[in-house]
N, C-alpha and C. Protein backbone atom coordinates (compact mmCIF):
# COMPACT_ATOMS: atom_id res chain seq x y z
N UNK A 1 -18.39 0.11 7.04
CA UNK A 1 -17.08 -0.42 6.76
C UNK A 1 -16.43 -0.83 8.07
N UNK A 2 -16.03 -1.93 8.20
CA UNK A 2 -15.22 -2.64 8.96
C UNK A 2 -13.50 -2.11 9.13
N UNK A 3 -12.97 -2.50 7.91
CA UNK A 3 -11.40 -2.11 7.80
C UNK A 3 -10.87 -1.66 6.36
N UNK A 4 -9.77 -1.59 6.52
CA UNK A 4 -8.98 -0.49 5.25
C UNK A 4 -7.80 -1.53 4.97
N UNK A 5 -7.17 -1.30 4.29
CA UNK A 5 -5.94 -2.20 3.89
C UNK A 5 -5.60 -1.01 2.77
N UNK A 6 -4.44 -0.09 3.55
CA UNK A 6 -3.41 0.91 3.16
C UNK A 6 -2.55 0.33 1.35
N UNK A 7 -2.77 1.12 0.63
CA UNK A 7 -2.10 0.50 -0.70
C UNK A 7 -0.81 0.74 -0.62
N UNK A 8 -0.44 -0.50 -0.82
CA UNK A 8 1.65 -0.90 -0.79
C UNK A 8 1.75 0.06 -1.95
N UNK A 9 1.28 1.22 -2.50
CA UNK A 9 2.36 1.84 -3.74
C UNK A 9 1.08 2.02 -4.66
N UNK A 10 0.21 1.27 -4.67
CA UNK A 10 -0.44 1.31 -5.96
C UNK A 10 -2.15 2.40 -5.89
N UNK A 11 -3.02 2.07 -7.28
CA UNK A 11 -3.61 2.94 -6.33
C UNK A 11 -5.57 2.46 -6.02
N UNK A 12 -5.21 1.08 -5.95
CA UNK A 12 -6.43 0.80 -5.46
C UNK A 12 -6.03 0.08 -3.94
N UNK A 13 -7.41 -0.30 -3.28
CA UNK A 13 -7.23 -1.00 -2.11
C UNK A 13 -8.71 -1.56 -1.83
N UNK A 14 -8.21 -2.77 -0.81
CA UNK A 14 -9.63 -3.08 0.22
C UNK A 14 -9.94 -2.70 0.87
N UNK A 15 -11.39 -2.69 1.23
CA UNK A 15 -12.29 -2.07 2.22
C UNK A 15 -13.29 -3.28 2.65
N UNK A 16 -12.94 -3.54 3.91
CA UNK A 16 -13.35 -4.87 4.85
C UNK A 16 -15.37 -4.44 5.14
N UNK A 17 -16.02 -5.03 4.22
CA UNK A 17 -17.70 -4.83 4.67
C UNK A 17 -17.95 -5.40 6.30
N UNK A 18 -18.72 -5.08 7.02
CA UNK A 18 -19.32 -5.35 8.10
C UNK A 18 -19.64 -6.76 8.27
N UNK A 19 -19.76 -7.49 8.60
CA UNK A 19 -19.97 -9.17 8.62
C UNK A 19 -21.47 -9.51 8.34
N UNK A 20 -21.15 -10.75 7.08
CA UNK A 20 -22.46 -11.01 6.56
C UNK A 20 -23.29 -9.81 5.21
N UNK A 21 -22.61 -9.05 5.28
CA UNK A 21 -22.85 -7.97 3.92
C UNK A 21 -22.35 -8.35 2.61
N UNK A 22 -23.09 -8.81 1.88
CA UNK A 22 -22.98 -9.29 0.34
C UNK A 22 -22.29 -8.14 -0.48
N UNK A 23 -20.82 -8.52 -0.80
CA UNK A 23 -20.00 -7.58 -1.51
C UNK A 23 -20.67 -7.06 -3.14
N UNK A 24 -21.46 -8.13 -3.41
CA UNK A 24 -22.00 -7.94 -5.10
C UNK A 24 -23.20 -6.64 -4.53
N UNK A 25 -23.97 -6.94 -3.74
CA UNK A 25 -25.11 -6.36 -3.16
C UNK A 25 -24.73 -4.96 -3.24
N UNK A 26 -23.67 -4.85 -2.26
CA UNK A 26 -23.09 -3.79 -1.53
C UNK A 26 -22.91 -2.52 -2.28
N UNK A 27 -21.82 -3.30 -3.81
CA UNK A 27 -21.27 -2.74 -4.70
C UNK A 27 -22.36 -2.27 -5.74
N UNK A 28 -23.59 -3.12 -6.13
CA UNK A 28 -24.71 -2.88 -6.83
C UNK A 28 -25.13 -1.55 -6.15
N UNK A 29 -25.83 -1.30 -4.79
CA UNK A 29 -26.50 -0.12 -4.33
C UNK A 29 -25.63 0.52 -4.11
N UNK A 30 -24.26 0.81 -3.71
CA UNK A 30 -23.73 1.96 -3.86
C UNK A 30 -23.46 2.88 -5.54
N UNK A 31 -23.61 2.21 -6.78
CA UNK A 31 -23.76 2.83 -7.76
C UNK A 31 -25.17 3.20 -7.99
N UNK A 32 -26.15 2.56 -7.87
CA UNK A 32 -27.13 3.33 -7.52
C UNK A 32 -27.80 3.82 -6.80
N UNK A 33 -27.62 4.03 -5.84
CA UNK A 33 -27.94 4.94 -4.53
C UNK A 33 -27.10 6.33 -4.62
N UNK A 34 -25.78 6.21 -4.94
CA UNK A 34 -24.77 7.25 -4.61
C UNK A 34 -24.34 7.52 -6.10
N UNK A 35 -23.98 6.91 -6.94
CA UNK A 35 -23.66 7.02 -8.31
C UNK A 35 -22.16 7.25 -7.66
N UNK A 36 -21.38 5.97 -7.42
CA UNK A 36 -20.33 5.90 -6.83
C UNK A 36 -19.55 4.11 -7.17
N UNK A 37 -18.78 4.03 -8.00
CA UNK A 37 -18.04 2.77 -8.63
C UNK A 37 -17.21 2.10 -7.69
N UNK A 38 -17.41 0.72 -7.03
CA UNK A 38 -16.45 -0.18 -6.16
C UNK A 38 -17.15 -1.23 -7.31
N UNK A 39 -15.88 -1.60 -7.18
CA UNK A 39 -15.32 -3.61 -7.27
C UNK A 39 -15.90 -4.48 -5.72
N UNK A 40 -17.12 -5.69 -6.45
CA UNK A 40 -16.92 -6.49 -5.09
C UNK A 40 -15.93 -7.25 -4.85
N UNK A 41 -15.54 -7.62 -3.75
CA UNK A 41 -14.60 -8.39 -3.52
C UNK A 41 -14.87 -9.78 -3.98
N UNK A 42 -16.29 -10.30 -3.98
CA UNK A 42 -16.07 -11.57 -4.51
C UNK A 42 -15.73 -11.51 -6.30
N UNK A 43 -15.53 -10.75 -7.20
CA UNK A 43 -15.28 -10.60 -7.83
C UNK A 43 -13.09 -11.41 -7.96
N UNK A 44 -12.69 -11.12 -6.55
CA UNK A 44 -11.50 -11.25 -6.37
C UNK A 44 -10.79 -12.07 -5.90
N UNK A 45 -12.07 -13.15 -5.02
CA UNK A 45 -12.08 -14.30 -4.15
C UNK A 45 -11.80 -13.89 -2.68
N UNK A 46 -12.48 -12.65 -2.66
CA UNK A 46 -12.11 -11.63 -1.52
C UNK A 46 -14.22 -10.96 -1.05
N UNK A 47 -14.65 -12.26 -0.66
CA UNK A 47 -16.07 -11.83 -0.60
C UNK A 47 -15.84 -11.20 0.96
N UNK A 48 -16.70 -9.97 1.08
CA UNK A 48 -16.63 -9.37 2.50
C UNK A 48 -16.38 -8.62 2.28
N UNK A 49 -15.53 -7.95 1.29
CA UNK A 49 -14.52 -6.69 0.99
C UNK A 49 -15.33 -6.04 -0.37
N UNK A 50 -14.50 -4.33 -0.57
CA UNK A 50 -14.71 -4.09 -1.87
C UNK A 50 -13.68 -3.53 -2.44
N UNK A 51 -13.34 -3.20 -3.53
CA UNK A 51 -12.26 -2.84 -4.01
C UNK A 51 -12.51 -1.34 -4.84
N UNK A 52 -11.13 -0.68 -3.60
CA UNK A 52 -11.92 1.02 -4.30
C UNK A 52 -10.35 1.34 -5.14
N UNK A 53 -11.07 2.49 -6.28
CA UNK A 53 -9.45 3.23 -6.56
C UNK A 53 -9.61 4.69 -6.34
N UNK A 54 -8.35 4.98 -6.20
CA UNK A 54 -8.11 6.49 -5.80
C UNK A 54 -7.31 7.10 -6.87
N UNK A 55 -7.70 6.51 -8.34
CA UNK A 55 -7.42 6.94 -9.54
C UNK A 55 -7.90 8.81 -9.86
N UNK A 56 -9.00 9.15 -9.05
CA UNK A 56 -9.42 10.47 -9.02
C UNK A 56 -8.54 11.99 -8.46
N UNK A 57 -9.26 12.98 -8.92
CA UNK A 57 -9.03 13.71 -8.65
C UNK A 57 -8.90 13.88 -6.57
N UNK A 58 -8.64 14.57 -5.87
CA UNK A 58 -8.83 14.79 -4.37
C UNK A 58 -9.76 15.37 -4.35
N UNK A 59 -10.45 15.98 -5.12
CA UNK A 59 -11.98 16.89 -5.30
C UNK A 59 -12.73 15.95 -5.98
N UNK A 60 -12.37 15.16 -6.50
CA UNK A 60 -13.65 14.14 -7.13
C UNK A 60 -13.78 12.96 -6.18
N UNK A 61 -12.68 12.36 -5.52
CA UNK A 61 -12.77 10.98 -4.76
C UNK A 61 -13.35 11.88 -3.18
N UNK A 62 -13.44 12.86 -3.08
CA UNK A 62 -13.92 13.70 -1.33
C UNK A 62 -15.43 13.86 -1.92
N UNK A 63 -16.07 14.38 -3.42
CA UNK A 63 -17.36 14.10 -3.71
C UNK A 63 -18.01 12.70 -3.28
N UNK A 64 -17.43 11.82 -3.82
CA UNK A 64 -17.84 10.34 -3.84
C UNK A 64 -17.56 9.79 -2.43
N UNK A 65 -16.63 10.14 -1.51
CA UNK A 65 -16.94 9.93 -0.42
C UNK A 65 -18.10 10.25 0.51
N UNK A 66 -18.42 11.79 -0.11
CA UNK A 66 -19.66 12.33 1.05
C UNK A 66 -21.20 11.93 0.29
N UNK A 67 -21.37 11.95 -0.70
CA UNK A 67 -21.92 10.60 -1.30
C UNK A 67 -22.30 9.58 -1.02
N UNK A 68 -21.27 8.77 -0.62
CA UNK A 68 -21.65 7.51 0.02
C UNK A 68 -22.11 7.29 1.43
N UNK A 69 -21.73 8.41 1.75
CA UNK A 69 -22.37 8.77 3.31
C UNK A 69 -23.69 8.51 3.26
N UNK A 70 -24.54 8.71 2.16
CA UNK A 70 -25.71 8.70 2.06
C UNK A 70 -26.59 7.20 1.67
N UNK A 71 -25.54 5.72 1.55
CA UNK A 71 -25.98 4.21 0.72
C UNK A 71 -26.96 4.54 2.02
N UNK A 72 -27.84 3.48 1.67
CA UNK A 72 -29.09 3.21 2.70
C UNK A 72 -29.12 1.59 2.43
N UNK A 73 -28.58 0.72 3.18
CA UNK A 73 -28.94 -0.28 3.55
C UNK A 73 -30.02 -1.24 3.72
């Protein structure tokens, strides 16, 4: 991950991919690699990015974070 973009109030946000990283790609192997749900950004006209929510629990979205620690590229 490149960058973050802080949510004005609500409770999803962007997450800036590394340059040249296919957001559909990205978003495909992190549900199966990690069993972990993002939105690609080109889905949004926002290719590069993905779109996460923090609709979860603080014990379920800190699972899915250390989780994703693990995508393999």
């Amino acid at each position: 991950m490149e960058g973050f973009t802080k949510p004005g109030g609500g409770v999803v946000s962007f997450v800036r991919l590394k340059e040249g990283i296919d957001s559909s790609r990205y978003a495909d192997l992190l549900l199966d690699q990690c069993g972990v749900f993002v939105l690609p950004g080109h889905d949004f006209e926002c290719e590069g990015w993905i779109r996460i929510g923090f609709g979860e629990t603080n014990e379920r979205f800190q699972a899915g974070t250390e989780r994703w620690k693990k995508l393999r590229l």
